[in-house]
N, C-alpha and C. Protein backbone atom coordinates (compact mmCIF):
# COMPACT_ATOMS: atom_id res chain seq x y z
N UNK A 1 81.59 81.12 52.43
CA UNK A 1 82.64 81.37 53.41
C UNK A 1 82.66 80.25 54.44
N UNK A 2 83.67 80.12 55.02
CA UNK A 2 83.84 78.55 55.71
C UNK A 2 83.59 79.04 57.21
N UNK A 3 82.79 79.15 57.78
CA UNK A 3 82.68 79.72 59.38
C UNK A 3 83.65 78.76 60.09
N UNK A 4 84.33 78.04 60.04
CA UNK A 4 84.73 76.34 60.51
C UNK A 4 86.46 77.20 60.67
N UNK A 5 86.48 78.35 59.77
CA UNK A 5 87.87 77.60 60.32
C UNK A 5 89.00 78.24 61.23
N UNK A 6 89.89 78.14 62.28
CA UNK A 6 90.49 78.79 63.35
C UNK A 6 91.60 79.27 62.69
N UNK A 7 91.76 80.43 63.46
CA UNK A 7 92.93 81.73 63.49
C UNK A 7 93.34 81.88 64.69
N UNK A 8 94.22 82.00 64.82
CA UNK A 8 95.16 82.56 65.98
C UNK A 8 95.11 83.87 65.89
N UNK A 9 95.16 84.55 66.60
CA UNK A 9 95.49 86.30 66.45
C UNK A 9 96.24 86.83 68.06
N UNK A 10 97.26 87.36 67.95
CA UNK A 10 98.29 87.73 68.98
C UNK A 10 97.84 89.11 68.81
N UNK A 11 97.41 89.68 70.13
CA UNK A 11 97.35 91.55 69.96
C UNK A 11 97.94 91.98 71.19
N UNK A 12 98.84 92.96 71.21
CA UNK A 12 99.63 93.83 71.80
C UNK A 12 98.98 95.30 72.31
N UNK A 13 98.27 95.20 72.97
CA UNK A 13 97.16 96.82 73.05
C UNK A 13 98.05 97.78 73.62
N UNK A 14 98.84 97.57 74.94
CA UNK A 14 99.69 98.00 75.21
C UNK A 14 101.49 97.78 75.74
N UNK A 15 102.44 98.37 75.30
CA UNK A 15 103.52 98.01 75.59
C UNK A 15 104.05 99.38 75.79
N UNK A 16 103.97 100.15 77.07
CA UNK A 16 104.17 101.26 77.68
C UNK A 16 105.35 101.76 78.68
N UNK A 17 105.89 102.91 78.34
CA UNK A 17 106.78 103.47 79.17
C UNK A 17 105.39 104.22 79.95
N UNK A 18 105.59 104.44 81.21
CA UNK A 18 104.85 105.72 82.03
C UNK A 18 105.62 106.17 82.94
N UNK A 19 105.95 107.62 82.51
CA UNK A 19 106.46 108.38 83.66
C UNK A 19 108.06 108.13 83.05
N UNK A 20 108.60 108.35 84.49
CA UNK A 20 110.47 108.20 84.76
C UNK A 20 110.56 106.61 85.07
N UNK A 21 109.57 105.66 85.70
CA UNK A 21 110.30 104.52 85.79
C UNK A 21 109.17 103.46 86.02
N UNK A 22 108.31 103.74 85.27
CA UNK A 22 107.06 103.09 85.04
C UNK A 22 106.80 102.05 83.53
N UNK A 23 106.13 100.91 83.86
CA UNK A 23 105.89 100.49 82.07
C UNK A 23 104.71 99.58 82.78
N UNK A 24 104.45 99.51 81.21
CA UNK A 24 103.09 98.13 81.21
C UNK A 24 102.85 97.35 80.32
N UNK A 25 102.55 96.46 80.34
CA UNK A 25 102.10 95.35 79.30
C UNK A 25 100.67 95.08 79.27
N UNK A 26 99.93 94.97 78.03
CA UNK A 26 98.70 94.73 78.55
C UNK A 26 98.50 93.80 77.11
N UNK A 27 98.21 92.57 76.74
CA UNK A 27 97.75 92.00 75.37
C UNK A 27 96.81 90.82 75.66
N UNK A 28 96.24 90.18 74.51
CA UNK A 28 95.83 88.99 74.26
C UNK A 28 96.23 87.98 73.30
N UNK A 29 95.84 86.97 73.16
CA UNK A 29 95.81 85.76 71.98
C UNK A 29 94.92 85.05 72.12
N UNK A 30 94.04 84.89 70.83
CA UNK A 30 92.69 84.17 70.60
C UNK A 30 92.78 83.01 69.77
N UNK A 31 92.81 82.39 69.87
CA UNK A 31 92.47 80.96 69.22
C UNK A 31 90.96 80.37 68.32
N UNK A 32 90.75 80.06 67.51
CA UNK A 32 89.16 79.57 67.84
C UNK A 32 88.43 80.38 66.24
N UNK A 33 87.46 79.78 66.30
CA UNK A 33 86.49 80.65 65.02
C UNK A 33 85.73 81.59 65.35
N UNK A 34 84.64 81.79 64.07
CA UNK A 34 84.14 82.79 64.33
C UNK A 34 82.75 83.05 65.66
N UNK A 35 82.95 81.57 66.19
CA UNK A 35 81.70 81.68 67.24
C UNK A 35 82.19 81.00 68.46
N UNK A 36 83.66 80.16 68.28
CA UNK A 36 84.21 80.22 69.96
C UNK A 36 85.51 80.22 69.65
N UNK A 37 85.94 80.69 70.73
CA UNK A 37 87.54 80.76 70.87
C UNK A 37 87.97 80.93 72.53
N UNK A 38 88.96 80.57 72.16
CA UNK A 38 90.20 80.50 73.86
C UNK A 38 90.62 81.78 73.71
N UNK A 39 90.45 82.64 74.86
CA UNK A 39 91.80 83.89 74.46
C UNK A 39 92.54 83.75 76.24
N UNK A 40 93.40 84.10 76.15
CA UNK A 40 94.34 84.18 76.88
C UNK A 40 94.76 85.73 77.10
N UNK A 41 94.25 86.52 78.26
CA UNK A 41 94.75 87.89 78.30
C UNK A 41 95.27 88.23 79.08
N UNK A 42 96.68 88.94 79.12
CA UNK A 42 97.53 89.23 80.48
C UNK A 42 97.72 90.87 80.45
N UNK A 43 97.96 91.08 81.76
CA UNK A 43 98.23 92.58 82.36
C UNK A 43 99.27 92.78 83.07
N UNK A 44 100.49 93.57 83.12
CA UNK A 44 101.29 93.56 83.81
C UNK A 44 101.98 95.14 83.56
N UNK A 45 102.00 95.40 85.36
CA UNK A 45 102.50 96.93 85.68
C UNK A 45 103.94 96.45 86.35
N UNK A 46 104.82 97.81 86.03
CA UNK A 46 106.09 97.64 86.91
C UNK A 46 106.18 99.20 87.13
N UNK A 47 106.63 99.54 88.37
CA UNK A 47 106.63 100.90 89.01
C UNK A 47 108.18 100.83 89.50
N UNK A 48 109.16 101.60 89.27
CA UNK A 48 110.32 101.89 89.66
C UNK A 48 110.89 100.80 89.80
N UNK A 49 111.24 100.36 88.44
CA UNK A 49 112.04 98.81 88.25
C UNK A 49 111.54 97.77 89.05
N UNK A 50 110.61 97.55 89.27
CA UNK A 50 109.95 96.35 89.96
C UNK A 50 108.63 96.18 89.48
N UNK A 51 108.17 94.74 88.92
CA UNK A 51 106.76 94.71 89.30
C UNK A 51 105.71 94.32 90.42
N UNK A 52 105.27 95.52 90.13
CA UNK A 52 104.14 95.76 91.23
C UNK A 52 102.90 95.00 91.25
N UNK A 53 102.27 94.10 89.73
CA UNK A 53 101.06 93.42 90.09
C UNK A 53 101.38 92.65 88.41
N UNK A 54 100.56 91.42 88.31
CA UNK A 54 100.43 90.47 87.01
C UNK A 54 98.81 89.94 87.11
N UNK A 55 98.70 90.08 86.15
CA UNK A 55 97.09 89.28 86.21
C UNK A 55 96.81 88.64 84.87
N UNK A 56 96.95 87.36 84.96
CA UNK A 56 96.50 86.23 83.74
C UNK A 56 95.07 85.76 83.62
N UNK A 57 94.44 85.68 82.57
CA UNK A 57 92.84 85.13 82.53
C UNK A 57 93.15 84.29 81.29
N UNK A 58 92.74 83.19 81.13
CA UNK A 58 91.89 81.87 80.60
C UNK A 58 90.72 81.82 80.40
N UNK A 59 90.05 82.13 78.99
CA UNK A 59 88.79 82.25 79.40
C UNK A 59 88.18 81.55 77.70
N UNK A 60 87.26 80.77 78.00
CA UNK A 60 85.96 80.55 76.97
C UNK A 60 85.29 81.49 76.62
N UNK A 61 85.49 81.81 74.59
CA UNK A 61 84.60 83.11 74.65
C UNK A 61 83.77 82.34 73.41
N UNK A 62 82.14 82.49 73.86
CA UNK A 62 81.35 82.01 72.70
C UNK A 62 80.54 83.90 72.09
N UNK A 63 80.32 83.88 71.44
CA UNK A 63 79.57 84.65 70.22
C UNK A 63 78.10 84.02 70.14
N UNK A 64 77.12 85.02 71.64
CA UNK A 64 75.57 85.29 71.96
C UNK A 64 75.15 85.88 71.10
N UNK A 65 75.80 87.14 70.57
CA UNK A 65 74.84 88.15 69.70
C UNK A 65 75.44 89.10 69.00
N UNK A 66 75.24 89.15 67.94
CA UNK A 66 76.07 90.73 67.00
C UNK A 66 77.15 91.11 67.73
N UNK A 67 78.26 91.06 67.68
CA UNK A 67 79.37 91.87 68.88
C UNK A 67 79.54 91.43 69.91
N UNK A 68 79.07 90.40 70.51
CA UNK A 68 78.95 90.50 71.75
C UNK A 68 79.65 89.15 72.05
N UNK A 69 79.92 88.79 72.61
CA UNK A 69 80.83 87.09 73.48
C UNK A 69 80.34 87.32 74.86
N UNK A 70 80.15 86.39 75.42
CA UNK A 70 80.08 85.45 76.75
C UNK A 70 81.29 84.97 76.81
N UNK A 71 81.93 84.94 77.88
CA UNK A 71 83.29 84.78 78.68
C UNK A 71 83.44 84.02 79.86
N UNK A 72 83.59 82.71 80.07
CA UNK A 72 83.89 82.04 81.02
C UNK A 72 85.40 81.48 81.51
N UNK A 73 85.98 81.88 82.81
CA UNK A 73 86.99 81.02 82.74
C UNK A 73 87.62 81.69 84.15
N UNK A 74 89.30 81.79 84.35
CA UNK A 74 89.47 81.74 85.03
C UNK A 74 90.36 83.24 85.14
N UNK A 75 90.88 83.58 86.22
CA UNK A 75 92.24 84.59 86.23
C UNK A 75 92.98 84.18 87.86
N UNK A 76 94.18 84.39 87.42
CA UNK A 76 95.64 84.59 88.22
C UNK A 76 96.13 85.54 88.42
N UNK A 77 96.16 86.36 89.34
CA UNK A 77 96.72 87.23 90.30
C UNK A 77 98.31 87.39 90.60
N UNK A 78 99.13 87.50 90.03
CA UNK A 78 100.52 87.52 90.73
C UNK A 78 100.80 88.72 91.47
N UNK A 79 100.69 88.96 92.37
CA UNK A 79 101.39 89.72 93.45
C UNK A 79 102.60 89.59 93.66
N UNK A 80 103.67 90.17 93.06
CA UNK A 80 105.11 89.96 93.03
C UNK A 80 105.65 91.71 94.14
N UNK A 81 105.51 90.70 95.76
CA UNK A 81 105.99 91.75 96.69
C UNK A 81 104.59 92.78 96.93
N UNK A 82 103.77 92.18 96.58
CA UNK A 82 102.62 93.22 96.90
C UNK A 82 101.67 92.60 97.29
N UNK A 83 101.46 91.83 98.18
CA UNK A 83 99.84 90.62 98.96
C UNK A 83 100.53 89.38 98.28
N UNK A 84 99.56 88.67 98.51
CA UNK A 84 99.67 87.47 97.86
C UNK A 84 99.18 86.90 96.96
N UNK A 85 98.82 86.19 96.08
CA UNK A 85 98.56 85.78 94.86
C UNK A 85 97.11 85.43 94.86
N UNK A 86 96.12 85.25 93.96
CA UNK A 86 95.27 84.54 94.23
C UNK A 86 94.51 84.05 92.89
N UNK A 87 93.61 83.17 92.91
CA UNK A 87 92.72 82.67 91.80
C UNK A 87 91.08 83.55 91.76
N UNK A 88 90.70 83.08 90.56
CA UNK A 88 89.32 83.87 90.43
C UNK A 88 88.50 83.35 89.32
N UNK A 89 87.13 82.99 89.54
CA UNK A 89 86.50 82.37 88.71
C UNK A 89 86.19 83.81 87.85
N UNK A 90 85.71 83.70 86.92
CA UNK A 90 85.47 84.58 85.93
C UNK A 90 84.20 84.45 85.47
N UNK A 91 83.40 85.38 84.84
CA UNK A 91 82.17 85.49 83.99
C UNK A 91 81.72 86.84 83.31
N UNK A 92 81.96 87.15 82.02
CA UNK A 92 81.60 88.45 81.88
C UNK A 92 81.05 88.58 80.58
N UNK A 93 81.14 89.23 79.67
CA UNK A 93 80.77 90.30 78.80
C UNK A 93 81.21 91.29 78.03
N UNK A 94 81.90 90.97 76.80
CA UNK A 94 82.68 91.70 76.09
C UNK A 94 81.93 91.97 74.28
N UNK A 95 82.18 93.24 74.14
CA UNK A 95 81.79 93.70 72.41
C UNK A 95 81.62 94.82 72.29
N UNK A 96 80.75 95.13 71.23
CA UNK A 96 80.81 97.12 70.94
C UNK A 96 79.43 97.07 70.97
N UNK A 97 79.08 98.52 72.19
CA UNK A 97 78.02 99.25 72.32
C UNK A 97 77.59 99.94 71.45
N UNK A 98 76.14 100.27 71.61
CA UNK A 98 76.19 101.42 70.75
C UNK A 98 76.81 102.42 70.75
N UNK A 99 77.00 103.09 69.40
CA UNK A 99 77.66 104.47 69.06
C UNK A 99 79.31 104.09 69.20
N UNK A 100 80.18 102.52 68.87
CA UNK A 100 81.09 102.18 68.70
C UNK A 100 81.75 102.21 70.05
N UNK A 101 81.08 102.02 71.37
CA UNK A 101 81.99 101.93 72.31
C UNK A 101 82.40 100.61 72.62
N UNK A 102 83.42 100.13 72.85
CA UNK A 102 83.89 98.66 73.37
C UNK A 102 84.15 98.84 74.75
N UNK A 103 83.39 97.86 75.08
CA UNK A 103 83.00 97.52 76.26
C UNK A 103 82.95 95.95 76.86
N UNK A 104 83.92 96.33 78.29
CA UNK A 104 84.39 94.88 78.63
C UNK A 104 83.60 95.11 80.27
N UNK A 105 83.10 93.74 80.10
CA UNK A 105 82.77 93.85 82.22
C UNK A 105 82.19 92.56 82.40
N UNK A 106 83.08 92.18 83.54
CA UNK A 106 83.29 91.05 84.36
C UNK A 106 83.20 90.73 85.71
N UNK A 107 81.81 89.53 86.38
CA UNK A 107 82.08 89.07 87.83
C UNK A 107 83.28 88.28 88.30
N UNK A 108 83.87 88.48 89.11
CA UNK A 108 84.65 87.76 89.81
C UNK A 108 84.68 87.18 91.11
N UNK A 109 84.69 85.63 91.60
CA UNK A 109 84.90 85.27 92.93
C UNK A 109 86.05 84.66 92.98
N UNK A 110 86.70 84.91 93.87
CA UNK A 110 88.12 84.22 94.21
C UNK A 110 88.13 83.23 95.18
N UNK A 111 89.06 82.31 94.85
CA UNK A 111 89.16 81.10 96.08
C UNK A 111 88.85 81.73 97.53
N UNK A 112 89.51 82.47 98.10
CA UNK A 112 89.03 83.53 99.17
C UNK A 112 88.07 83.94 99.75
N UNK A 113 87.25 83.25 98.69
CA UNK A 113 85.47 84.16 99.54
C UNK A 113 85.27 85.65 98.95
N UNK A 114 85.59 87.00 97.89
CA UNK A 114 85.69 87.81 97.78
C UNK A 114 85.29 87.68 96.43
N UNK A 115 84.31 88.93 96.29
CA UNK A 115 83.49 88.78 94.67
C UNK A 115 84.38 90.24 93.96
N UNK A 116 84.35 89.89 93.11
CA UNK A 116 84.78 91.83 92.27
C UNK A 116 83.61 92.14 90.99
N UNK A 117 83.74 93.25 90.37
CA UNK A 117 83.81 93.63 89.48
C UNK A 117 84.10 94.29 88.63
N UNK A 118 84.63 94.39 87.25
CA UNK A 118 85.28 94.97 86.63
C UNK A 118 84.49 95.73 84.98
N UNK A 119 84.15 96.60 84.66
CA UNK A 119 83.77 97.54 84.04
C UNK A 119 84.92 98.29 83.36
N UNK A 120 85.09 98.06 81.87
CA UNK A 120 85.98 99.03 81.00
C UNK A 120 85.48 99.26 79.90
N UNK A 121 85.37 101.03 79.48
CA UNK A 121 85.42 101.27 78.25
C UNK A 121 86.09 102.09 77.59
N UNK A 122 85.87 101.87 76.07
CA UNK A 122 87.12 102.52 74.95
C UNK A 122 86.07 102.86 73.93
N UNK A 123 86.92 104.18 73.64
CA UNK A 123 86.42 104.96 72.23
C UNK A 123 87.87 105.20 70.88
N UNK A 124 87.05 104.92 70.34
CA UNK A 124 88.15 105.73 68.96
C UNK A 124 87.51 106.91 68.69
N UNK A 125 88.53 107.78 68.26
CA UNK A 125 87.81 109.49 67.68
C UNK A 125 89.24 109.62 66.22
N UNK A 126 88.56 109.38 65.32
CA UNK A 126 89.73 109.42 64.20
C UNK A 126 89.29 110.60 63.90
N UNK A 127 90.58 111.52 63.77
CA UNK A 127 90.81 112.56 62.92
C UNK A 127 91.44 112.57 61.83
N UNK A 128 92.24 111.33 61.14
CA UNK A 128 92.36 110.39 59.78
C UNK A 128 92.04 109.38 59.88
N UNK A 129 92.51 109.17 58.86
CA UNK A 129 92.57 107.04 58.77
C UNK A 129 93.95 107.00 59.33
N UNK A 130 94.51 107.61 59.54
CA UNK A 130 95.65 106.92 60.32
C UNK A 130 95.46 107.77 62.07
N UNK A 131 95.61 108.74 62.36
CA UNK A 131 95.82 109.35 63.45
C UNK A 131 94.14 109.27 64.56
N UNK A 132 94.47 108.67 65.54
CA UNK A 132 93.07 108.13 66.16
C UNK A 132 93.18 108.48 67.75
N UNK A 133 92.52 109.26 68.19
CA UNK A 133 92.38 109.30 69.73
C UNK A 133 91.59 107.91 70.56
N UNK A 134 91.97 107.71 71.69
CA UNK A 134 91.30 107.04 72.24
C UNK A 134 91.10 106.90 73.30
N UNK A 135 90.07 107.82 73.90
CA UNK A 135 89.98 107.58 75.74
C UNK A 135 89.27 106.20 75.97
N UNK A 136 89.76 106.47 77.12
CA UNK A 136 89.25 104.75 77.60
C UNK A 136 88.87 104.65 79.58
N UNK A 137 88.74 104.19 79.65
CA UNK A 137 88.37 104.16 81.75
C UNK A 137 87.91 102.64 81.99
N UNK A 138 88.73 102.56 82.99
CA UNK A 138 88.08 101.17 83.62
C UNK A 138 88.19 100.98 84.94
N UNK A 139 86.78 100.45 86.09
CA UNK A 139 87.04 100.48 87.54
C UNK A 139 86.35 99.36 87.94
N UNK A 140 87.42 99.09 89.23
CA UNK A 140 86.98 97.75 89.60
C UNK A 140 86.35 97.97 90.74
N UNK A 141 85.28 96.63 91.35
CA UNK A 141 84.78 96.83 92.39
C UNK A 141 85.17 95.80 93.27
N UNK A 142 84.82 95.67 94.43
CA UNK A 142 84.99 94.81 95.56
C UNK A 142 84.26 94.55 96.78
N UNK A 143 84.06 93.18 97.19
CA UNK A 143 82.82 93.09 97.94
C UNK A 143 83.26 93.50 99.38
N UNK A 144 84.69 93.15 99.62
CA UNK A 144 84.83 93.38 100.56
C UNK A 144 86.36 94.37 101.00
N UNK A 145 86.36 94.84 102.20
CA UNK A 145 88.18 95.58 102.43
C UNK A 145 89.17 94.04 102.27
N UNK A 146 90.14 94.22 102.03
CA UNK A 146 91.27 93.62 102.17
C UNK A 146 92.43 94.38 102.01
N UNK A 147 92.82 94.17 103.18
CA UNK A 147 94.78 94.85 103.30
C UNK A 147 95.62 94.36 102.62
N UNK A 148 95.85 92.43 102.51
CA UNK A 148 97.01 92.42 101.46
C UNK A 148 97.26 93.03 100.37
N UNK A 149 95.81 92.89 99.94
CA UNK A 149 95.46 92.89 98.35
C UNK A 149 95.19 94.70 98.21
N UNK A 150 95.16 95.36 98.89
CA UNK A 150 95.06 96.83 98.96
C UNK A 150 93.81 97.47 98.53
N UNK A 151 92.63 96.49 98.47
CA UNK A 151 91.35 96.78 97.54
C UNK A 151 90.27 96.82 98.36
N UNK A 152 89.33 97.82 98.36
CA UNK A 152 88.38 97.90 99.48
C UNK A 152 86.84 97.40 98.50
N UNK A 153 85.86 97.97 99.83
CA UNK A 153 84.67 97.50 99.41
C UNK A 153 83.82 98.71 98.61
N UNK A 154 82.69 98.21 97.80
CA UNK A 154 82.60 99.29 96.73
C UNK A 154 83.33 99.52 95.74
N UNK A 155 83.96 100.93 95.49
CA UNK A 155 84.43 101.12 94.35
C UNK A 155 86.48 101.23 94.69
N UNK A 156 86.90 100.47 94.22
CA UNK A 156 88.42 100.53 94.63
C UNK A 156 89.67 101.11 94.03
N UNK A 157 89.26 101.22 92.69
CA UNK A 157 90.35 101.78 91.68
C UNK A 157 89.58 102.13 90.52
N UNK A 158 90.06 102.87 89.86
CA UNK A 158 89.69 103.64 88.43
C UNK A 158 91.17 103.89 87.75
N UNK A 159 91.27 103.33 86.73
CA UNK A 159 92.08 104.05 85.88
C UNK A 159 91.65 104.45 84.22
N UNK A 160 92.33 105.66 83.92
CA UNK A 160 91.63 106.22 82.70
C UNK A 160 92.79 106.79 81.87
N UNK A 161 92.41 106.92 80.55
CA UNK A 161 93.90 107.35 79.63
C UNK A 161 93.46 107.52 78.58
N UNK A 162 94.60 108.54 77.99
CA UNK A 162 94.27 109.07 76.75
C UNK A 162 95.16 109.05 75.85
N UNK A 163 95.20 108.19 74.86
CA UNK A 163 95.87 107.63 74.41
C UNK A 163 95.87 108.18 72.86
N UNK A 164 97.30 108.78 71.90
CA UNK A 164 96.83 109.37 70.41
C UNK A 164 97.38 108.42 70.11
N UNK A 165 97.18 107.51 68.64
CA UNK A 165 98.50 106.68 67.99
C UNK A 165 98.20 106.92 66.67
N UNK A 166 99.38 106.65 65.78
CA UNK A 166 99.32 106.73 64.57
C UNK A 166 99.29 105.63 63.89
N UNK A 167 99.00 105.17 62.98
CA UNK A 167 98.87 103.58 62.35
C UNK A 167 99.19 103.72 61.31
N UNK A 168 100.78 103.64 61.15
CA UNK A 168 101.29 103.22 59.78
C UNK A 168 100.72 102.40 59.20
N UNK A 169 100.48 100.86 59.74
CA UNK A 169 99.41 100.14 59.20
C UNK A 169 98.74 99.94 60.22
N UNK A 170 97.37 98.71 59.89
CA UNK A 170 96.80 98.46 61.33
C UNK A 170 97.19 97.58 62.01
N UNK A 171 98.55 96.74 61.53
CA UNK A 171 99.07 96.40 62.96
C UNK A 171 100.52 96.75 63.44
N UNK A 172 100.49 98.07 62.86
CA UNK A 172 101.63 98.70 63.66
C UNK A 172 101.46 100.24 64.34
N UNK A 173 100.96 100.38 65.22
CA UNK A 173 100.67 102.17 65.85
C UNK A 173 101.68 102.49 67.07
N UNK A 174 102.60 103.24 67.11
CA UNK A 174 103.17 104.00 68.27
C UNK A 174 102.29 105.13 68.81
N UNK A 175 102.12 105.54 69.64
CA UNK A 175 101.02 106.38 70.19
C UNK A 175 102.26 106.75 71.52
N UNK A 176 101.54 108.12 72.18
CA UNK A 176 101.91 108.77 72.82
C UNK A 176 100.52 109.64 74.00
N UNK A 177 100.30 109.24 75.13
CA UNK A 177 99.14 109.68 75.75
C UNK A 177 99.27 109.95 77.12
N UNK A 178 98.33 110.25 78.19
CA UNK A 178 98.40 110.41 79.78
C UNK A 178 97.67 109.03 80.29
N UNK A 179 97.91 108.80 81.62
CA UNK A 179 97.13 108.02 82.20
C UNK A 179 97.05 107.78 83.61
N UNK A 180 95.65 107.84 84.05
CA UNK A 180 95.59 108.69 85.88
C UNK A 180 95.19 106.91 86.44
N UNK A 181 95.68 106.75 87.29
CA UNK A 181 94.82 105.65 88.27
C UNK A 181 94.66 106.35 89.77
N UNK A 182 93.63 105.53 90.35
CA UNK A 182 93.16 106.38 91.65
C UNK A 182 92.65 105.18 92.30
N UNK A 183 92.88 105.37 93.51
CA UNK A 183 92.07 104.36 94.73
C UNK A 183 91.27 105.23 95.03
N UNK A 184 90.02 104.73 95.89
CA UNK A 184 88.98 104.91 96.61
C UNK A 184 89.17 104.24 97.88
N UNK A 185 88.37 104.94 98.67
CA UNK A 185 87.80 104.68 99.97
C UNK A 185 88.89 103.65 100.69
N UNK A 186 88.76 102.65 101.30
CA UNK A 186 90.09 102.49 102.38
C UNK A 186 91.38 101.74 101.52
N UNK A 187 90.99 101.58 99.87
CA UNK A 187 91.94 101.28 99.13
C UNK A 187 93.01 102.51 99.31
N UNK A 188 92.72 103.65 98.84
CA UNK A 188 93.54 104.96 98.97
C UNK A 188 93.58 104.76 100.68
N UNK A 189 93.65 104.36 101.56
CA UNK A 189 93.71 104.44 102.90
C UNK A 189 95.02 103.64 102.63
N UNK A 190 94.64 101.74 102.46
CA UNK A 190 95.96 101.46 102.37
C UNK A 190 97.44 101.65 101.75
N UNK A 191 96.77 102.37 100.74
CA UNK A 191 98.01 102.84 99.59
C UNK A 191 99.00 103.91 100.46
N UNK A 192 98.07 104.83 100.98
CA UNK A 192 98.98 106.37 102.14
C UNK A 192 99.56 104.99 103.35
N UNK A 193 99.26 104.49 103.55
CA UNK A 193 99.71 103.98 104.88
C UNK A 193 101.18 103.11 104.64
N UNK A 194 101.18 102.33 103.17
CA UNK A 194 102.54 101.99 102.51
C UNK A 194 103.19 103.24 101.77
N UNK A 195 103.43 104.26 102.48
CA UNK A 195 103.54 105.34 101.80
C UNK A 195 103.64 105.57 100.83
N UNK A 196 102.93 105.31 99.53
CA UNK A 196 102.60 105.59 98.55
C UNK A 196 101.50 106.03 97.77
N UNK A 197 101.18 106.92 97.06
CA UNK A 197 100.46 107.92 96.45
C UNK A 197 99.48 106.91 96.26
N UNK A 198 97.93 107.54 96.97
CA UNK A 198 96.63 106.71 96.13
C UNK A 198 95.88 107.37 94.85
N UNK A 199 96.45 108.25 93.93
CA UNK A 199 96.57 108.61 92.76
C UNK A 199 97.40 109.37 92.28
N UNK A 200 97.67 109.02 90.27
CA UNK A 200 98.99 109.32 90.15
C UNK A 200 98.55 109.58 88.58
N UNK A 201 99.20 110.38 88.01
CA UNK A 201 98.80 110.56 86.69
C UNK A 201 100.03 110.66 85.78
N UNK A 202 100.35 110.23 85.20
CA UNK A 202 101.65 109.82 84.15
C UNK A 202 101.50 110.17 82.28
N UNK A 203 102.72 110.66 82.41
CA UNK A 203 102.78 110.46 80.50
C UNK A 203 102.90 109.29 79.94
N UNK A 204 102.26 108.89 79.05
CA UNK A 204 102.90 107.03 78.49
C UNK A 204 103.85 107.14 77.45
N UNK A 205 104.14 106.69 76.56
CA UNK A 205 104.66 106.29 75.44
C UNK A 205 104.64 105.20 75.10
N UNK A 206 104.45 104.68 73.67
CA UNK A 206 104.13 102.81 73.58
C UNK A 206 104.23 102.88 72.58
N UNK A 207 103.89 101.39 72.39
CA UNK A 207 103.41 100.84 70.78
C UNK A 207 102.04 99.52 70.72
N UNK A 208 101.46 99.95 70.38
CA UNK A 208 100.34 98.29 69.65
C UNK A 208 100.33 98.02 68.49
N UNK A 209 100.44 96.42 69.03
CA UNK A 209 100.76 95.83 67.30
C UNK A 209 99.62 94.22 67.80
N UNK A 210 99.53 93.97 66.49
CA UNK A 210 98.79 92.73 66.11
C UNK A 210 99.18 91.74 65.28
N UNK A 211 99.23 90.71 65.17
CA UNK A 211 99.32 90.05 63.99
C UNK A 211 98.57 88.51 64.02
């Protein structure tokens, strides 16, 4: 087998309605072989026809151990009407735990002076080969309060979801699930003070695809 040689792979994890006037985007694209690659991963929420936040990462991923990658690089912040934008060095840790959990978690310092961290995991629970549950949770941390950015110190946000899809093939699943996000501590302070809810729990609807 030729370890040498590069694939591209485009994945779509999420492309979501939530709620009455909610959606999200969440995917990657990897470049690279079986022991480094470029991936490129973006996130993007919109809440009542507007988006509310974008976040781009650039990152070097080498292959340490069975499952596992080392992750270096960067992320972009777009704040579109919500703080202001910012940069962030990156360093983390991505693969499957034991007992099949995938598991992502990442340091962050931003041009700013402000460290984070970020902690996510996902399960599959197949009840076929096609029909697959999948809870998942992920929360970020923060070293310090900040008002633009609405994110306090400690623990600042959690969001979690439960997601069913069906997989006509494996790179085509529509799924249908809930999904709660929540601030903490003076994050949920700033959220009530822009009068808006510091947790909220929604129906999704979507699709993930790969190719």
């Amino acid at each position: 087998m030729d370890h040498n040689t590069l694939l591209t792979t485009v994945s779509v994890d999420r492309l979501e309605a939530r709620g009455d006037q909610g959606s999200a985007l969440r995917g990657d694209i990897r470049f690279g072989g079986d022991r480094d690659k470029l991936w490129l991963k973006g996130d993007l929420n919109r809440e009542e026809n507007s988006t509310e936040n974008a976040e781009l990462q650039l990152l070097y991923s080498r292959a340490v151990a069975p499952y596992w990658d080392l992750q270096i690089g960067m992320r972009h912040d777009f704040r579109l009407g919500n703080g202001p934008s910012e940069n962030w060095g990156v360093i983390g840790f991505q693969g499957l735990a034991p007992y099949f959990f995938e598991v992502e978690s990442a340091l962050f310092a931003s041009d700013g002076g402000d460290i984070g961290m970020r902690i996510g995991a996902e399960y599959e629970l197949l009840f076929t080969q096609r029909l697959i549950l999948s809870p998942e949770i992920e929360l970020d941390f923060y070293g310090q309060n900040d008002r633009d950015n609405e994110t306090a110190a400690g623990l600042s946000e959690m969001e979690a979801g439960l997601r069913l899809r069906y997989e006509f093939t494996r790179q085509f699943a529509p799924y249908i699930g809930i999904h709660h996000e929540r601030k903490f501590g003076r994050a949920a302070d700033f959220a009530r003070e822009d009068g808006r809810e510091s947790r909220e729990t929604t129906w999704v609807m979507g699709l993930s695809v790969w190719f």
